[in-house]
C-alpha atoms as a PDB file:
ATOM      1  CA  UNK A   1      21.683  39.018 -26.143  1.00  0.00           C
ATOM      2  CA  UNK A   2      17.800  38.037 -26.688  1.00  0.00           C
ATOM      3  CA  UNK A   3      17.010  35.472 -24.674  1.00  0.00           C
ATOM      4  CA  UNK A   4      14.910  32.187 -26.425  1.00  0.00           C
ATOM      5  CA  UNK A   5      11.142  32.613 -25.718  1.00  0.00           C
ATOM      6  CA  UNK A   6      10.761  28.595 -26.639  1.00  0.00           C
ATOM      7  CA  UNK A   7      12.184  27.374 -22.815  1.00  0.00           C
ATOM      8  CA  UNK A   8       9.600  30.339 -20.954  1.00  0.00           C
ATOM      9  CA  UNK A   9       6.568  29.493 -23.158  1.00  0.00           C
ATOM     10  CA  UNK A  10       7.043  25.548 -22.481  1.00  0.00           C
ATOM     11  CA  UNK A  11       7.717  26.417 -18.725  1.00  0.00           C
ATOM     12  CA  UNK A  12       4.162  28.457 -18.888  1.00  0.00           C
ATOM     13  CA  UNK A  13       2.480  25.554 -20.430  1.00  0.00           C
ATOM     14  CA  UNK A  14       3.927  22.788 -17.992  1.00  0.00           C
ATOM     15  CA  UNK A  15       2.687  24.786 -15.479  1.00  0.00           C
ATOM     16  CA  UNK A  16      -0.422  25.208 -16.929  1.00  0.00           C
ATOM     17  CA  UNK A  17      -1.007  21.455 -17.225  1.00  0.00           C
ATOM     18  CA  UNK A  18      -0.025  20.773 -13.990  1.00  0.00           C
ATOM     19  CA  UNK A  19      -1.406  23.170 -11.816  1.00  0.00           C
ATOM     20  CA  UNK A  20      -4.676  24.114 -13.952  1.00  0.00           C
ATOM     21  CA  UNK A  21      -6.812  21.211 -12.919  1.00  0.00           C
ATOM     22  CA  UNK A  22      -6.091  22.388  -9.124  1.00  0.00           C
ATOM     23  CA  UNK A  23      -7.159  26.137 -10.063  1.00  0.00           C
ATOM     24  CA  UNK A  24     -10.574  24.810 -11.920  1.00  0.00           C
ATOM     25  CA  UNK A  25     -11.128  22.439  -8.737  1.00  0.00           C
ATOM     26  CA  UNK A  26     -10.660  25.640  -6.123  1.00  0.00           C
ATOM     27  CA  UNK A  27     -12.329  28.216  -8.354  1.00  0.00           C
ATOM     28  CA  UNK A  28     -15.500  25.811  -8.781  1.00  0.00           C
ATOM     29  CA  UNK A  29     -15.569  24.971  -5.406  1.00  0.00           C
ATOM     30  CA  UNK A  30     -16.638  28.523  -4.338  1.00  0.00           C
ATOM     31  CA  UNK A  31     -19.504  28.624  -7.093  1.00  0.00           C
ATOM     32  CA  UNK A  32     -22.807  29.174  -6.374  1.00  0.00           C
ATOM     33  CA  UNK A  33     -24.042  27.463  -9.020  1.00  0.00           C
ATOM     34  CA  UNK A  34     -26.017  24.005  -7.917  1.00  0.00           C
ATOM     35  CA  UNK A  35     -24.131  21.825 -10.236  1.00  0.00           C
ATOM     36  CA  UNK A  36     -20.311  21.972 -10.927  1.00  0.00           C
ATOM     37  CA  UNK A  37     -19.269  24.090 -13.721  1.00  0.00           C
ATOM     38  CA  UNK A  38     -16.342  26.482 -14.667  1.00  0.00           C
ATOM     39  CA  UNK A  39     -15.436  29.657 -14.610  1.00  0.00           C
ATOM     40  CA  UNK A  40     -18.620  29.943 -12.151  1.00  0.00           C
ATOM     41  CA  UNK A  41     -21.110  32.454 -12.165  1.00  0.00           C
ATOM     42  CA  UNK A  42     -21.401  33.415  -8.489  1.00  0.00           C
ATOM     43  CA  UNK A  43     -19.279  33.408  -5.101  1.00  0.00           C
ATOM     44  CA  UNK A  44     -20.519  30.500  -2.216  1.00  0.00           C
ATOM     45  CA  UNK A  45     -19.196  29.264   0.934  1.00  0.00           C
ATOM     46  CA  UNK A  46     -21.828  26.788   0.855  1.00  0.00           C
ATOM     47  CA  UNK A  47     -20.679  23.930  -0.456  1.00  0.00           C
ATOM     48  CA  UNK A  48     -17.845  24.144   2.734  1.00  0.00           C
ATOM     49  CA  UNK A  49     -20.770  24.243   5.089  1.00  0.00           C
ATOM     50  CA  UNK A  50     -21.979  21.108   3.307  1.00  0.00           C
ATOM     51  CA  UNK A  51     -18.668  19.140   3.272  1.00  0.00           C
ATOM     52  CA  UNK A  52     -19.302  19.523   7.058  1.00  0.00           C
ATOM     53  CA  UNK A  53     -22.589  18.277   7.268  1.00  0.00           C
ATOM     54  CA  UNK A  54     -22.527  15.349   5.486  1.00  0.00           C
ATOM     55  CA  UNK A  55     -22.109  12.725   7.821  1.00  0.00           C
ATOM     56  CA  UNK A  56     -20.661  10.202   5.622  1.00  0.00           C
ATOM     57  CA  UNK A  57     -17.369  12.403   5.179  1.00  0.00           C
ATOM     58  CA  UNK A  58     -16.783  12.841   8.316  1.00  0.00           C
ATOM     59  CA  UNK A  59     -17.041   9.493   9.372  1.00  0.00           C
ATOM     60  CA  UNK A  60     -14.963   8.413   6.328  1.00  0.00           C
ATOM     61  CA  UNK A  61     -12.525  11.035   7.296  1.00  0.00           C
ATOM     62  CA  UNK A  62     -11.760   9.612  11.068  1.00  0.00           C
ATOM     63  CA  UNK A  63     -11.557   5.758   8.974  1.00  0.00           C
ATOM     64  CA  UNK A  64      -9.014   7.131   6.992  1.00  0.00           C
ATOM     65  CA  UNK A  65      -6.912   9.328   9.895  1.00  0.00           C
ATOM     66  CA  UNK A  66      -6.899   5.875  11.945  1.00  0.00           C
ATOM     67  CA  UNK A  67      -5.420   3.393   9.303  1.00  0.00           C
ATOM     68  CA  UNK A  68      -3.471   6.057   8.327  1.00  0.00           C
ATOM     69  CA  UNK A  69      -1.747   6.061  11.270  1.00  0.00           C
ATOM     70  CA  UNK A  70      -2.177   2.686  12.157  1.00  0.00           C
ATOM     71  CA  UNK A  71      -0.235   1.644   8.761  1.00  0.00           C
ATOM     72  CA  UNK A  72       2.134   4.088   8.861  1.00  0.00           C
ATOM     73  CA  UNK A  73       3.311   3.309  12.704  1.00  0.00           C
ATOM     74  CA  UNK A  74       3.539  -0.247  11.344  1.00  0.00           C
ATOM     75  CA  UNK A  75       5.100   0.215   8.248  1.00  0.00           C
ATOM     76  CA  UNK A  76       8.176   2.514  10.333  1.00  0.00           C
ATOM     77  CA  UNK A  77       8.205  -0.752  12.974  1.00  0.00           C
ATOM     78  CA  UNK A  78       8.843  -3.060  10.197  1.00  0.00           C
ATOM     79  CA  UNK A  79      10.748  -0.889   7.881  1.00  0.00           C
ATOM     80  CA  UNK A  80      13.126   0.584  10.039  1.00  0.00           C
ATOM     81  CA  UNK A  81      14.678  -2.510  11.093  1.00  0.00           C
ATOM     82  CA  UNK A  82      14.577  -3.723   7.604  1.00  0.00           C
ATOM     83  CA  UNK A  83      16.267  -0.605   6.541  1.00  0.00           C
ATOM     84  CA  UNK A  84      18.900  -0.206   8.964  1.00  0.00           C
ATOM     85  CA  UNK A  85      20.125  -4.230   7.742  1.00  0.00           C
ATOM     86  CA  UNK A  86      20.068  -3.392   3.947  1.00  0.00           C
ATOM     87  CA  UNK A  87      22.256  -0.274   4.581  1.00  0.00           C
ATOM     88  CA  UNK A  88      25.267  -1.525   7.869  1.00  0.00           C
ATOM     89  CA  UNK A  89      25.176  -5.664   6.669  1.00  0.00           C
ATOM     90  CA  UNK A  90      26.244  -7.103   3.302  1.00  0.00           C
ATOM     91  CA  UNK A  91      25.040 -10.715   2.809  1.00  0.00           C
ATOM     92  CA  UNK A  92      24.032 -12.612  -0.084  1.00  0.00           C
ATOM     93  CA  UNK A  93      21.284 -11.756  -1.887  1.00  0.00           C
ATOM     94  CA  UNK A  94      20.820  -8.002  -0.608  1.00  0.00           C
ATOM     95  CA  UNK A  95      20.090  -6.760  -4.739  1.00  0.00           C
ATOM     96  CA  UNK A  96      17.345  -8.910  -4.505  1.00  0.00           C
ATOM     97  CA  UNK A  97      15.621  -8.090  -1.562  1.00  0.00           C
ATOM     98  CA  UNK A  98      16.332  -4.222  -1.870  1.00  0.00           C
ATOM     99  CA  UNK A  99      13.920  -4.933  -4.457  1.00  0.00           C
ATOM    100  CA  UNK A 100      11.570  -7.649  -3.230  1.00  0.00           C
ATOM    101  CA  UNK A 101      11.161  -4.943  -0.456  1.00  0.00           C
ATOM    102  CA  UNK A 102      10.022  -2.228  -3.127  1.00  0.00           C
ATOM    103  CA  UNK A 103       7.662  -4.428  -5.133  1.00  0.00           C
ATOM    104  CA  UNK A 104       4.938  -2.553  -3.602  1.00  0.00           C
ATOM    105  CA  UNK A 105       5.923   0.957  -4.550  1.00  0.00           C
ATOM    106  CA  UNK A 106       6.655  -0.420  -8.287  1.00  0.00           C
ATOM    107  CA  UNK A 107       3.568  -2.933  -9.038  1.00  0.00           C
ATOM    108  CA  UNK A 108       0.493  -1.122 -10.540  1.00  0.00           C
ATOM    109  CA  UNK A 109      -1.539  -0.196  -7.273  1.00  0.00           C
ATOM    110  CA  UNK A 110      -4.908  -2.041  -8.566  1.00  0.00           C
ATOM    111  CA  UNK A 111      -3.208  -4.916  -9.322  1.00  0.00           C
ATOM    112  CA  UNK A 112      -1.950  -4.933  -5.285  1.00  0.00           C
ATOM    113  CA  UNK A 113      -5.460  -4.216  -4.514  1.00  0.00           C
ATOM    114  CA  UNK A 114      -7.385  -7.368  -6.199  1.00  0.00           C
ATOM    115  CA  UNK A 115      -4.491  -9.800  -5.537  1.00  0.00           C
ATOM    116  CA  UNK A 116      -4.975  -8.879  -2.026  1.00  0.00           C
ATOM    117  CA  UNK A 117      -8.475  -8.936  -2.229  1.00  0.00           C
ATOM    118  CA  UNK A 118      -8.494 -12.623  -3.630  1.00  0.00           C
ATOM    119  CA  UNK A 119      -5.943 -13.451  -0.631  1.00  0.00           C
ATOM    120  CA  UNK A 120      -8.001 -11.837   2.066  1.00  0.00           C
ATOM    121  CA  UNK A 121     -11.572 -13.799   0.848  1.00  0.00           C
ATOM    122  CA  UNK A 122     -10.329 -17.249  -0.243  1.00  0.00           C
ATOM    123  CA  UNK A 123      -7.240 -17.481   2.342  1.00  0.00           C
ATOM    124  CA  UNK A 124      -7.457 -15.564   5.239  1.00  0.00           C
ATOM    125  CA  UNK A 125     -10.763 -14.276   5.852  1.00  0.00           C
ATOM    126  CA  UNK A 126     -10.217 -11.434   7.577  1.00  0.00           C
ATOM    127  CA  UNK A 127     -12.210  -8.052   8.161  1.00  0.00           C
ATOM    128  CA  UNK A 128     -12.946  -5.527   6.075  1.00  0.00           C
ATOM    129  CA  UNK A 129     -11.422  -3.044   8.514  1.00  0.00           C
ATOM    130  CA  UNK A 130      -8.721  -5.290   9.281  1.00  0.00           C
ATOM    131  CA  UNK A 131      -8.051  -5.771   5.159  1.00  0.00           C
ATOM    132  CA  UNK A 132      -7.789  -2.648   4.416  1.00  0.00           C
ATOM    133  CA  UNK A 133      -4.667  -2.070   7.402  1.00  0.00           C
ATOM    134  CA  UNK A 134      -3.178  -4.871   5.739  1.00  0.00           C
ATOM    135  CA  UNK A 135      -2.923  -3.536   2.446  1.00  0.00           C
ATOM    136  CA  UNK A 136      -2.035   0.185   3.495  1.00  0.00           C
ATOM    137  CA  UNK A 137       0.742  -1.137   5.737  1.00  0.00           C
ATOM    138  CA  UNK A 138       2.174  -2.885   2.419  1.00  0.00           C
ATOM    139  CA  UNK A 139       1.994  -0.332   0.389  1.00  0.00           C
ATOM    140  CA  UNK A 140       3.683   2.088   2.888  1.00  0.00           C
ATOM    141  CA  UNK A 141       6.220  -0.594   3.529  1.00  0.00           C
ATOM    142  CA  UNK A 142       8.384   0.279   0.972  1.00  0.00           C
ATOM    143  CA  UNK A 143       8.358   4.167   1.831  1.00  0.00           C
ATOM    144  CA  UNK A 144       9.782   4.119   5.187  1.00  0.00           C
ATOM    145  CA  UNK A 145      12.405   1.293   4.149  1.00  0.00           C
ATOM    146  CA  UNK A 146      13.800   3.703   1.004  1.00  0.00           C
ATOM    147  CA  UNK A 147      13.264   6.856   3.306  1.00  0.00           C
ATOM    148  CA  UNK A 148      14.967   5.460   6.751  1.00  0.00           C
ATOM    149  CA  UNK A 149      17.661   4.066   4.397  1.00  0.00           C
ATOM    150  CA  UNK A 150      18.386   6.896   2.474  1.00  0.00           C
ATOM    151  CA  UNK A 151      18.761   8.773   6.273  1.00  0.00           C
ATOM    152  CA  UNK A 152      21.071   6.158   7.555  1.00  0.00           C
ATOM    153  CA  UNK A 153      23.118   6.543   4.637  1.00  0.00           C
ATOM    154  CA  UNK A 154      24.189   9.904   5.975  1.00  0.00           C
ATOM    155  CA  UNK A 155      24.526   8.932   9.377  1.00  0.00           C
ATOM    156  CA  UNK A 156      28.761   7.981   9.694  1.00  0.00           C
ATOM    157  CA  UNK A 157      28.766   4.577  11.026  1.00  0.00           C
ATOM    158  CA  UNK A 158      32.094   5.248  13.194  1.00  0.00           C
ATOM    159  CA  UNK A 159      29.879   7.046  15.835  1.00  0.00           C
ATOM    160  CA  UNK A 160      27.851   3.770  16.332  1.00  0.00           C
ATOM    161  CA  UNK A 161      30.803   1.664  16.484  1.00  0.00           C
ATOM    162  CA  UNK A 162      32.370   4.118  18.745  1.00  0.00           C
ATOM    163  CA  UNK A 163      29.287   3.615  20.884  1.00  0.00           C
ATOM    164  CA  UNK A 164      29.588  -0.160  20.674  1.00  0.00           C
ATOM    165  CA  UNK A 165      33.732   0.207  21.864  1.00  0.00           C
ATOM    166  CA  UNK A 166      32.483   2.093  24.966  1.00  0.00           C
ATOM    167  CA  UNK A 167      30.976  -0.103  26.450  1.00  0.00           C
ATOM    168  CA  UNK A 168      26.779  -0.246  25.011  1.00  0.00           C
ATOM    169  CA  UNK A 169      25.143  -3.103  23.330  1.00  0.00           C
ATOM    170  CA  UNK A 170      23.940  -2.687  20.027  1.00  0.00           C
ATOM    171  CA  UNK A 171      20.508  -2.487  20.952  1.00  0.00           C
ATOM    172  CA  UNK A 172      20.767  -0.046  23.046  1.00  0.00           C
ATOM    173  CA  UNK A 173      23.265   1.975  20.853  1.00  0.00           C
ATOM    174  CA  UNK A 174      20.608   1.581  18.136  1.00  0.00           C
ATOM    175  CA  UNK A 175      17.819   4.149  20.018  1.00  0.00           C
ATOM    176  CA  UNK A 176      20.460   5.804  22.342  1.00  0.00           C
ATOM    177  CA  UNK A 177      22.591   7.049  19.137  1.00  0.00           C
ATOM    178  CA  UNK A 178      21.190   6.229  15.652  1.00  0.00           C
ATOM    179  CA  UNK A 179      17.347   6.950  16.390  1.00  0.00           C
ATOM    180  CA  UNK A 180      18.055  10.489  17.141  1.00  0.00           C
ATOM    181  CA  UNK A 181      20.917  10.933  14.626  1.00  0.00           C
ATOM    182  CA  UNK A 182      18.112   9.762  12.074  1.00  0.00           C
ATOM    183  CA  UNK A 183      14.981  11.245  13.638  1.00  0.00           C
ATOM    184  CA  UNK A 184      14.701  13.792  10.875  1.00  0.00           C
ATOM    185  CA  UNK A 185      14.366  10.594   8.528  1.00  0.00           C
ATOM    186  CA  UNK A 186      12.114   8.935  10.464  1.00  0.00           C
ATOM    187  CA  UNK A 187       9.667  11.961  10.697  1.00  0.00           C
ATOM    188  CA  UNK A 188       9.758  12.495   7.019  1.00  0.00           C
ATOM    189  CA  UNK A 189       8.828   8.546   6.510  1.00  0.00           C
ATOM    190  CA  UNK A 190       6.214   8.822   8.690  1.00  0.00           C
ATOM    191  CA  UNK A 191       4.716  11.959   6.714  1.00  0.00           C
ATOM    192  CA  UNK A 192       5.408  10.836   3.408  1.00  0.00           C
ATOM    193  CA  UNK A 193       4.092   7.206   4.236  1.00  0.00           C
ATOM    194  CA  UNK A 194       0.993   8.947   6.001  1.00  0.00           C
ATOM    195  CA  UNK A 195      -0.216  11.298   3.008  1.00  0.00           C
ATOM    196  CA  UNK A 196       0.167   8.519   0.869  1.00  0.00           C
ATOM    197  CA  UNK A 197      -2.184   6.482   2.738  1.00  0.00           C
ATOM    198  CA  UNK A 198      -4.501   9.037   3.674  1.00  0.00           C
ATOM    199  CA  UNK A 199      -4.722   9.607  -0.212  1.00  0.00           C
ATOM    200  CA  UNK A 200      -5.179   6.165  -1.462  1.00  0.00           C
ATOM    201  CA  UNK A 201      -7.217   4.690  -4.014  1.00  0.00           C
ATOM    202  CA  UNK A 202      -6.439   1.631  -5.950  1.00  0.00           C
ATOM    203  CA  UNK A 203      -5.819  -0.464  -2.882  1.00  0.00           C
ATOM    204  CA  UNK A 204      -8.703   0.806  -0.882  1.00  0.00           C
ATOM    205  CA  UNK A 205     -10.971   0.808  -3.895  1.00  0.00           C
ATOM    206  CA  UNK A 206     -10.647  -2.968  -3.589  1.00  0.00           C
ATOM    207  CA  UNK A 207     -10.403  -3.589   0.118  1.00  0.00           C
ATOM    208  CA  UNK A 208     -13.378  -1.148   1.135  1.00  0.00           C
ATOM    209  CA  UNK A 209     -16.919  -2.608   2.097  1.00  0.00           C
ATOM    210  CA  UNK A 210     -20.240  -2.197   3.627  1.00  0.00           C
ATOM    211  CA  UNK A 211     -19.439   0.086   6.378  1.00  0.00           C
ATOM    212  CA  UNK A 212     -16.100   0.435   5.436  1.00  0.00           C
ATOM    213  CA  UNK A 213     -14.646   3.130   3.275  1.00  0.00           C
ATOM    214  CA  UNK A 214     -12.372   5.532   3.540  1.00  0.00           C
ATOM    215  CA  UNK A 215     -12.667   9.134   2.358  1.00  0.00           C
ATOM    216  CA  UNK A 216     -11.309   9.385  -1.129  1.00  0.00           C
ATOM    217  CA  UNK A 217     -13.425   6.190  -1.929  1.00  0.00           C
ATOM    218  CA  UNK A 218     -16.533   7.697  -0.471  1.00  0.00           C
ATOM    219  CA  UNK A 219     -16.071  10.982  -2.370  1.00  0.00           C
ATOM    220  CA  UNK A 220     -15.928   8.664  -5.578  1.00  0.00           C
ATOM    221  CA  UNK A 221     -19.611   7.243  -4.378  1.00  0.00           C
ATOM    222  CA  UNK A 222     -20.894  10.647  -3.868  1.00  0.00           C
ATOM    223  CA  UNK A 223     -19.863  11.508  -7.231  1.00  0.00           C
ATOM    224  CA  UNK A 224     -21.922   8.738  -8.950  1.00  0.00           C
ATOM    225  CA  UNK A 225     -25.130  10.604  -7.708  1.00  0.00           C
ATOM    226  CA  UNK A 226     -24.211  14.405  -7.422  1.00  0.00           C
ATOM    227  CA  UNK A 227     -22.480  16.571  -9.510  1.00  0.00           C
ATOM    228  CA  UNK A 228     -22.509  19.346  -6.960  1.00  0.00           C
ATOM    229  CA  UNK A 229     -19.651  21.854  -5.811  1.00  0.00           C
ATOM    230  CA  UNK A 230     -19.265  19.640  -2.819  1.00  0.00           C
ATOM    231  CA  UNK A 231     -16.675  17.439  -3.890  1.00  0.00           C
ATOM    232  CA  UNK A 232     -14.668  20.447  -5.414  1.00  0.00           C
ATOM    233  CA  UNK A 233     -14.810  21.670  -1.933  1.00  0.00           C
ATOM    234  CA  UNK A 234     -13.784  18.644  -0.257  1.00  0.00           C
ATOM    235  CA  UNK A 235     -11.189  18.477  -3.052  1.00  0.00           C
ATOM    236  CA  UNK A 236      -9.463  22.098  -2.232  1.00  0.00           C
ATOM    237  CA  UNK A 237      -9.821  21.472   1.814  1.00  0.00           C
ATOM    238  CA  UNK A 238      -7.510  18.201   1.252  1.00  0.00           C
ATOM    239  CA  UNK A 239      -5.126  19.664  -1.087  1.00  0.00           C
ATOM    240  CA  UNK A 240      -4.272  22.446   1.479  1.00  0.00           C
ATOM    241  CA  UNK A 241      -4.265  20.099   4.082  1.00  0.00           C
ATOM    242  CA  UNK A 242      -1.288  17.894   2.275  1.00  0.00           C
ATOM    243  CA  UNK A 243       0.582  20.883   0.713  1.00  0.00           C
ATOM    244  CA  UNK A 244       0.574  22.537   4.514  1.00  0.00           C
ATOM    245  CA  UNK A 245       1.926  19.297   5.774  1.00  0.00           C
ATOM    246  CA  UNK A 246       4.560  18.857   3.071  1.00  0.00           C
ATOM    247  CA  UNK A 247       6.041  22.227   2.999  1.00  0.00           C
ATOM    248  CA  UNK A 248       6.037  22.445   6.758  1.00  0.00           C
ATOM    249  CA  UNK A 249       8.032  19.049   6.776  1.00  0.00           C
ATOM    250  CA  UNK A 250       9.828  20.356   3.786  1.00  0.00           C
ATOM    251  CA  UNK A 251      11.099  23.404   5.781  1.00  0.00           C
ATOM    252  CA  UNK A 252      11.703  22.262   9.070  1.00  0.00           C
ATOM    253  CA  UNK A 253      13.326  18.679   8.136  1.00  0.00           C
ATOM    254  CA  UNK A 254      14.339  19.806   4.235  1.00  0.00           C
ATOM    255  CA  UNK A 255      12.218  16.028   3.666  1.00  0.00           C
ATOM    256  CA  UNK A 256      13.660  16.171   0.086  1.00  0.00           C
ATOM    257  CA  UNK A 257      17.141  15.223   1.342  1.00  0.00           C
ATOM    258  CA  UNK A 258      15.335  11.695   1.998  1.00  0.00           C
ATOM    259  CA  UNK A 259      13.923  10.829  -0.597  1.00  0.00           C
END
């Protein structure tokens, strides 16, 4: 029996929409053209060389690897404990902080950004550096609680309780016999909640400053004045760099069971 060509040709073209912006990016980024352009009409490493050289992108780069991992260790010490009460406790009004607790992950990212720009000038006055933790760790909050959640979910309670009959307290049952039983969990938060910070935009668009900006926002500036290669570089090197670390988390933790 002939198979339908309709399904294959709409598979070809969702893949084409999807993945052809990445393969004009990577393709450009090797051009040796001076100014961006596609298909291009030579072969370059220099615009990799120059990704390295600019000093502004590597400085960016360590801003964003620090409150990257300064909001996502922060997020996991908040959310884990917030996680671990939604899923063993019931109590009144659980629904509604389950999703007080996600309002982050739902409400429009620039919206975040300037209500917590507003807060941090008229209220609380705080760095730029110190802002812009802030707002990743609140945006990452709701990442580790739904990820740590979904992982306790799957961890059988009567193991802790049978902990708890023995003899231990519940504290130190929690990192004696859940924490391990949910490690898997907690290292897939931590990479999901990381990437997503790394990547951000609409929160750091607002929160950045003089002498403060983090990578993605700094490739944005460069782009105002250049329309070299160079960002198509930087593009490609940060595109392997997050599908290495999700298929390596993806195939040693299966991270998809998590979310």
């Amino acid at each position: 029996m002939k198979q339908p060509r309709f399904p294959a040709v709409l598979f070809g073209l969702t893949l084409v929409f999807l993945l052809g912006p990445f393969v004009v990016i990577l393709l450009s980024s090797f051009s040796a053209d001076s100014i961006m352009r596609f298909p291009p009409s030579g072969f370059s490493l220099e615009w990799y060389q120059k990704v390295f050289n600019i000093r502004m992108f590597r400085t960016t780069f360590w801003i964003s690897l620090k409150t990257g991992l300064a909001a996502t260790f922060t997020a996991l010490a908040l959310g884990v404990p917030v996680a671990y009460a939604l899923v063993r406790y019931s109590f009144r009004g659980k629904t509604a902080l389950e999703v007080f607790f996600s309002s982050p992950a739902i409400v429009p990212g620039l919206v975040i950004g300037f209500s917590l720009l507003r807060f941090f000038i008229f209220v609380t006055k705080v760095p730029i550096g110190m802002g812009l933790y802030f707002g990743h760790t609140a945006i990452l909050f709701p990442y580790a609680v739904r990820v740590v959640s979904a992982s306790l979910r799957n961890f059988d309670p009567a193991v802790e309780e049978a902990a708890v009959s023995l003899g231990s307290t519940r504290l130190h049952t929690f990192f004696a016999v859940v924490v391990p039983n949910v490690r898997s969990g907690l290292v897939a938060a931590f990479i999901l909640a990381f990437i997503t910070s790394f990547n951000n935009v609409p929160i750091s668009l607002f929160l950045t400053g003089p002498g403060v900006a983090t990578l993605p926002i700094q490739m944005l500036v460069y782009m105002e004045y250049y329309f070299d290669p160079t960002i198509s570089a930087l593009s490609s090197i940060i595109i392997v760099f997050t599908i290495l670390i999700v298929q390596g988390a993806e195939r040693a933790l299966g991270i998809t069971n998590y979310l």
